[in-house]
N, C-alpha and C. Protein backbone atom coordinates (compact mmCIF):
# COMPACT_ATOMS: atom_id res chain seq x y z
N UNK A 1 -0.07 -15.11 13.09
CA UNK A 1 0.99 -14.47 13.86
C UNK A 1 0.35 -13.48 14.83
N UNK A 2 1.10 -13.39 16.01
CA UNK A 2 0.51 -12.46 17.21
C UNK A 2 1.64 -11.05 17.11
N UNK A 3 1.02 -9.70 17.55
CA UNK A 3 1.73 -9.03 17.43
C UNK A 3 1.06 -8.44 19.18
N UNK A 4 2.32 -6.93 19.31
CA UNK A 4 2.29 -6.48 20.40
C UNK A 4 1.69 -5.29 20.08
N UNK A 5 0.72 -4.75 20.87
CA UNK A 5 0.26 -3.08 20.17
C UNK A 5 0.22 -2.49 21.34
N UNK A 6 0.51 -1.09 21.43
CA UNK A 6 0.16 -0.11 22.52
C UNK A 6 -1.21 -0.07 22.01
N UNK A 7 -2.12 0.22 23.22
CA UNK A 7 -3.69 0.47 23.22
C UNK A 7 -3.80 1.39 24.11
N UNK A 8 -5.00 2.48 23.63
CA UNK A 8 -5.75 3.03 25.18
C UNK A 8 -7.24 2.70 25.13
N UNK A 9 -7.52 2.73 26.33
CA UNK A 9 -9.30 2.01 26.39
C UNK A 9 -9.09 0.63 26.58
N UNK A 10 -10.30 0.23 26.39
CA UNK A 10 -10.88 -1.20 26.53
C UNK A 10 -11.82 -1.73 25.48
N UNK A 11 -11.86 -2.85 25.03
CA UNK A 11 -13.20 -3.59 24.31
C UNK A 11 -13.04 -2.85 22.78
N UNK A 12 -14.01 -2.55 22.72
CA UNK A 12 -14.04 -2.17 21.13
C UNK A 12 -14.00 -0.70 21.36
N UNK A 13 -13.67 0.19 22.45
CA UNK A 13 -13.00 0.97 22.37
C UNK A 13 -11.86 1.81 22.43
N UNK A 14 -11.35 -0.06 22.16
CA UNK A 14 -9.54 0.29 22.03
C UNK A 14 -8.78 1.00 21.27
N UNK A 15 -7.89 1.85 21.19
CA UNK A 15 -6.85 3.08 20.36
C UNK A 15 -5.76 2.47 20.66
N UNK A 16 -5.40 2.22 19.06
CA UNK A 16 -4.00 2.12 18.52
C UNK A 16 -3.15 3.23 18.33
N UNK A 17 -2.13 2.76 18.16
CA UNK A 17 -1.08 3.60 17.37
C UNK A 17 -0.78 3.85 16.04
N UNK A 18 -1.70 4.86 15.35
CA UNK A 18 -2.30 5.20 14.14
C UNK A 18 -0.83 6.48 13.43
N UNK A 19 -0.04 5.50 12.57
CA UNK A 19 1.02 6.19 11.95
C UNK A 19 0.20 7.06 10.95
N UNK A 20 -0.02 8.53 10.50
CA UNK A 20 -0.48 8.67 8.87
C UNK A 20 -1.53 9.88 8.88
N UNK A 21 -2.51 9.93 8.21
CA UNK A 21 -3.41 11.00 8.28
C UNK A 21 -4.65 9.70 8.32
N UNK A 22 -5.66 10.43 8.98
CA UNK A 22 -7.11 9.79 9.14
C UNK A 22 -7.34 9.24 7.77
N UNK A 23 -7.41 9.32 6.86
CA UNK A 23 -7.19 9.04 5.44
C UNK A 23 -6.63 7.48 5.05
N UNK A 24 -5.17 7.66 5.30
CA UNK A 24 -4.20 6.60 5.03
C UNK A 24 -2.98 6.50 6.11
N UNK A 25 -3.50 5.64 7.19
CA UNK A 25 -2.95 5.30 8.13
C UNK A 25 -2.64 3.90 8.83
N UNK A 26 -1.51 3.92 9.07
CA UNK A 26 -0.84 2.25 9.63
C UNK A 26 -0.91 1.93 11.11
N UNK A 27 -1.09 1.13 11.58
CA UNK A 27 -0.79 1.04 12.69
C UNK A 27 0.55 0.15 13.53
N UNK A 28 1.19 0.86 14.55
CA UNK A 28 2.24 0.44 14.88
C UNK A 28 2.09 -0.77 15.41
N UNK A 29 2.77 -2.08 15.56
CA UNK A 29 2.86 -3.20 16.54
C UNK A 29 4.31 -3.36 16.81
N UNK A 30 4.38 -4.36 17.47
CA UNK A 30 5.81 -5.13 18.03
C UNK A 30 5.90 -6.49 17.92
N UNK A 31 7.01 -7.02 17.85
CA UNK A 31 6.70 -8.79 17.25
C UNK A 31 6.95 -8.83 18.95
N UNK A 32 7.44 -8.28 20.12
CA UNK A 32 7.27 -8.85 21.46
C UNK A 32 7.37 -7.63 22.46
N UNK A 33 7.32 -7.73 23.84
CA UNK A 33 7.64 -7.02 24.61
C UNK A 33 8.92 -6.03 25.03
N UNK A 34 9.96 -6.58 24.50
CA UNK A 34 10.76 -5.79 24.49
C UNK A 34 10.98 -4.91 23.27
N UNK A 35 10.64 -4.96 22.44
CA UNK A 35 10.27 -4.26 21.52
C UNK A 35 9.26 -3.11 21.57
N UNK A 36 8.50 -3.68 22.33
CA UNK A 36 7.04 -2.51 22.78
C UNK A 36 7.80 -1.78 22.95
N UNK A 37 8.27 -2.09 24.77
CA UNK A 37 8.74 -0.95 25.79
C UNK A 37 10.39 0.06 24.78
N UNK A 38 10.61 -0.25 23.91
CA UNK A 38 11.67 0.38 22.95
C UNK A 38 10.72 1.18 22.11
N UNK A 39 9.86 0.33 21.72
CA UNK A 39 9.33 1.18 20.25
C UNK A 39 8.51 2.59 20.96
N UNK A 40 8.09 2.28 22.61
CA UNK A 40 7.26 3.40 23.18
C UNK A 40 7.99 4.23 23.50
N UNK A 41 9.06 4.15 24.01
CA UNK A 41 9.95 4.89 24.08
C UNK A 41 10.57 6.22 23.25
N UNK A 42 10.71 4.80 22.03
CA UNK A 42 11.18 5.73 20.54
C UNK A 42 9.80 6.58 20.49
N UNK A 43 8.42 6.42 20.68
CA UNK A 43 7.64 7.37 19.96
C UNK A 43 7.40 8.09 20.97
N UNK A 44 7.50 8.12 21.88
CA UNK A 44 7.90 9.37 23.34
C UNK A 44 6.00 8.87 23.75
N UNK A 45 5.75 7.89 23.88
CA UNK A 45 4.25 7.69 23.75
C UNK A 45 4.21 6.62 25.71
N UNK A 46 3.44 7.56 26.34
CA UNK A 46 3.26 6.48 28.05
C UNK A 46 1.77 6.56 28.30
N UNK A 47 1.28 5.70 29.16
CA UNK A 47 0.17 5.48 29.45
C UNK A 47 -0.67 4.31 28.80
N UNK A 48 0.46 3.78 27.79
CA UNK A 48 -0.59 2.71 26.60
C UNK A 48 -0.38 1.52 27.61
N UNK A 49 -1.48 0.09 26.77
CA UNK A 49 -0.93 -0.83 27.56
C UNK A 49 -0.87 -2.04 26.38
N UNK A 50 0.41 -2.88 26.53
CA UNK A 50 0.09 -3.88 25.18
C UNK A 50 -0.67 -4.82 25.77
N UNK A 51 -1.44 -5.58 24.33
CA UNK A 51 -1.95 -6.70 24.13
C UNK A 51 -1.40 -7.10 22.81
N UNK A 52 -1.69 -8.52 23.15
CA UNK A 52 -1.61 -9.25 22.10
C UNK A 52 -2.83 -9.29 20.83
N UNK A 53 -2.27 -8.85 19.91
CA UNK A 53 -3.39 -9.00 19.04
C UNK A 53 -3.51 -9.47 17.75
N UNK A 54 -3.89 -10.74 17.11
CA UNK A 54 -4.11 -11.34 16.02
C UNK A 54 -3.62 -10.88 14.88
N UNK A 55 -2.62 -11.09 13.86
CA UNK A 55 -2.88 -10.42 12.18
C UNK A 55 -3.76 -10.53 11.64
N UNK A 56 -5.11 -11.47 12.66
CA UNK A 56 -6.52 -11.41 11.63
C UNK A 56 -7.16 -10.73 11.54
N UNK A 57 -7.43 -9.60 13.02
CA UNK A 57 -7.88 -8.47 13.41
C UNK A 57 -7.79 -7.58 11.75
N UNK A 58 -5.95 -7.59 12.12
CA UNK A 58 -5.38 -6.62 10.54
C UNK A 58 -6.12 -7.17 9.24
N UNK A 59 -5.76 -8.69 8.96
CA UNK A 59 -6.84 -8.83 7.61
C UNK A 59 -8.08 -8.28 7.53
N UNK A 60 -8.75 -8.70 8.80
CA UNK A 60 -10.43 -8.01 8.74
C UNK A 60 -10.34 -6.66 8.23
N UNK A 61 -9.11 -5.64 9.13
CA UNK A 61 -9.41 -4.67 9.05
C UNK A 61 -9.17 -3.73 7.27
N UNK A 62 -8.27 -4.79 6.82
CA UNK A 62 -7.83 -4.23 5.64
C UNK A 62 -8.50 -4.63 4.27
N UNK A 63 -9.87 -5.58 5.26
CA UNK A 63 -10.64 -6.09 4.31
C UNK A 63 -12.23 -4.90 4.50
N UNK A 64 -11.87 -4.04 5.73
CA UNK A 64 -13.11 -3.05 5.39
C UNK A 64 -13.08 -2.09 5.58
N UNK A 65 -11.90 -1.63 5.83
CA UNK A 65 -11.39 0.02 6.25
C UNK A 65 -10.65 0.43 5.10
N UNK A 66 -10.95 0.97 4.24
CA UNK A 66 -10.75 2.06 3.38
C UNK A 66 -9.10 2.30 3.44
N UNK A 67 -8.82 3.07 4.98
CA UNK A 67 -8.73 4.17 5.35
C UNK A 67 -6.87 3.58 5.69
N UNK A 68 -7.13 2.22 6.12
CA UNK A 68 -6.19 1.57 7.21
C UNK A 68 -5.47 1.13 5.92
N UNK A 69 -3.90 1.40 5.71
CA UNK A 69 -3.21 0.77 4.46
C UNK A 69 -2.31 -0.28 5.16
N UNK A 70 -2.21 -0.74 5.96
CA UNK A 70 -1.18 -1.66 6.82
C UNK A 70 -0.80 -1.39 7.95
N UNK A 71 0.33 -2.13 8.59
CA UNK A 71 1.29 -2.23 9.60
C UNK A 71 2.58 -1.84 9.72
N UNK A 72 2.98 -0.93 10.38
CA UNK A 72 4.61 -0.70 10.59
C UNK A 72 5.12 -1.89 11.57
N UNK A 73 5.81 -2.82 11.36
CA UNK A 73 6.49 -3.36 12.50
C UNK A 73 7.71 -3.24 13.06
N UNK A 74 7.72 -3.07 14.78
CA UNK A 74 8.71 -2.74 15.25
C UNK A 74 9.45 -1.11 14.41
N UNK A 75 9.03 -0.24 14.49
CA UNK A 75 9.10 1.01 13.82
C UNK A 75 10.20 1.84 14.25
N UNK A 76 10.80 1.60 15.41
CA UNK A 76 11.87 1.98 15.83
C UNK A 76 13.36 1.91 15.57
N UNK A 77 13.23 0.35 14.63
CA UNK A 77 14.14 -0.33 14.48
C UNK A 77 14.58 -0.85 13.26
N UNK A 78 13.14 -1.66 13.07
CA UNK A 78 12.84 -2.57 11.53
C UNK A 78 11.70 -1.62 10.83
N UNK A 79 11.09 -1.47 10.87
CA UNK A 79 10.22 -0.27 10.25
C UNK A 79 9.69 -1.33 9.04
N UNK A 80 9.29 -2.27 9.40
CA UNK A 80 8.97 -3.28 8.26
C UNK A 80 7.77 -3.14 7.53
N UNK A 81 7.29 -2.64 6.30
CA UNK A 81 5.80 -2.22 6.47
C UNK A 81 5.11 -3.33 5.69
N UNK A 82 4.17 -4.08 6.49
CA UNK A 82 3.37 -4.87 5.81
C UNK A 82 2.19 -3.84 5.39
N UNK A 83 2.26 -3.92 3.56
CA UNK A 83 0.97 -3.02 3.65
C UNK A 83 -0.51 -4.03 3.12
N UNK A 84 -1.45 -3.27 3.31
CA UNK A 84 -2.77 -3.84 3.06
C UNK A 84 -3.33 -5.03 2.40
N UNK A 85 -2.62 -5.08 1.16
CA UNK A 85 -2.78 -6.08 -0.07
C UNK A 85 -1.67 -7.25 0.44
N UNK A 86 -0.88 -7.01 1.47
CA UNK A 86 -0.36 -8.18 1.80
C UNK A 86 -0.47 -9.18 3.51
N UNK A 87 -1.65 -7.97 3.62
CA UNK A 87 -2.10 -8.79 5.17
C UNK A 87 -3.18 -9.29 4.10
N UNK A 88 -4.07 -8.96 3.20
CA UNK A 88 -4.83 -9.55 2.99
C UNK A 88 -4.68 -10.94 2.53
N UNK A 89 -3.46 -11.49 2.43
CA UNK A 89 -2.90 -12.54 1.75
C UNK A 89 -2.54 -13.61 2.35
N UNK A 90 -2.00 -13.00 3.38
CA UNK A 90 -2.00 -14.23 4.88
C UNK A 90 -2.29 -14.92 5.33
């Protein structure tokens, strides 16, 4: 599955939208574009830009980041939280 993320930067020095404390933190996506431009809204957040980005990214990430406990999706609205142990499952 593809999701929508606000980013700042480029390449592998792209910044998400990190819900949580440095510790134990989610990151926001969108299942599409209109959802972005709502969910950016809702978090009073401008300047990002979406891409599309893999749930494999998320498995990788929840397969070596400690730190990262899941995904909020669409957070504005659905607030759906896929957490860690179930991207890893995907």
């Amino acid at each position: 599955m593809e999701y929508i993320c606000p980013v700042l930067g480029e390449g592998d020095e792209r910044d998400f939208i990190a819900i949580g404390q440095a510790e134990n933190f989610k990151i926001a996506v969108f299942t599409n574009l209109d959802m972005y431009h709502e969910g950016c809204k809702y978090l009073e957040v401008t300047g990002y830009e979406p891409i599309k980005v893999s749930d494999e990214l998320f498995k990788d990430l929840a397969k070596k980041d400690d730190e990262f406990t899941g995904i909020i999706v669409n957070i504005h609205n659905e607030k759906k939280i896929i957490n860690k142990e179930e991207l890893e499952r995907l």
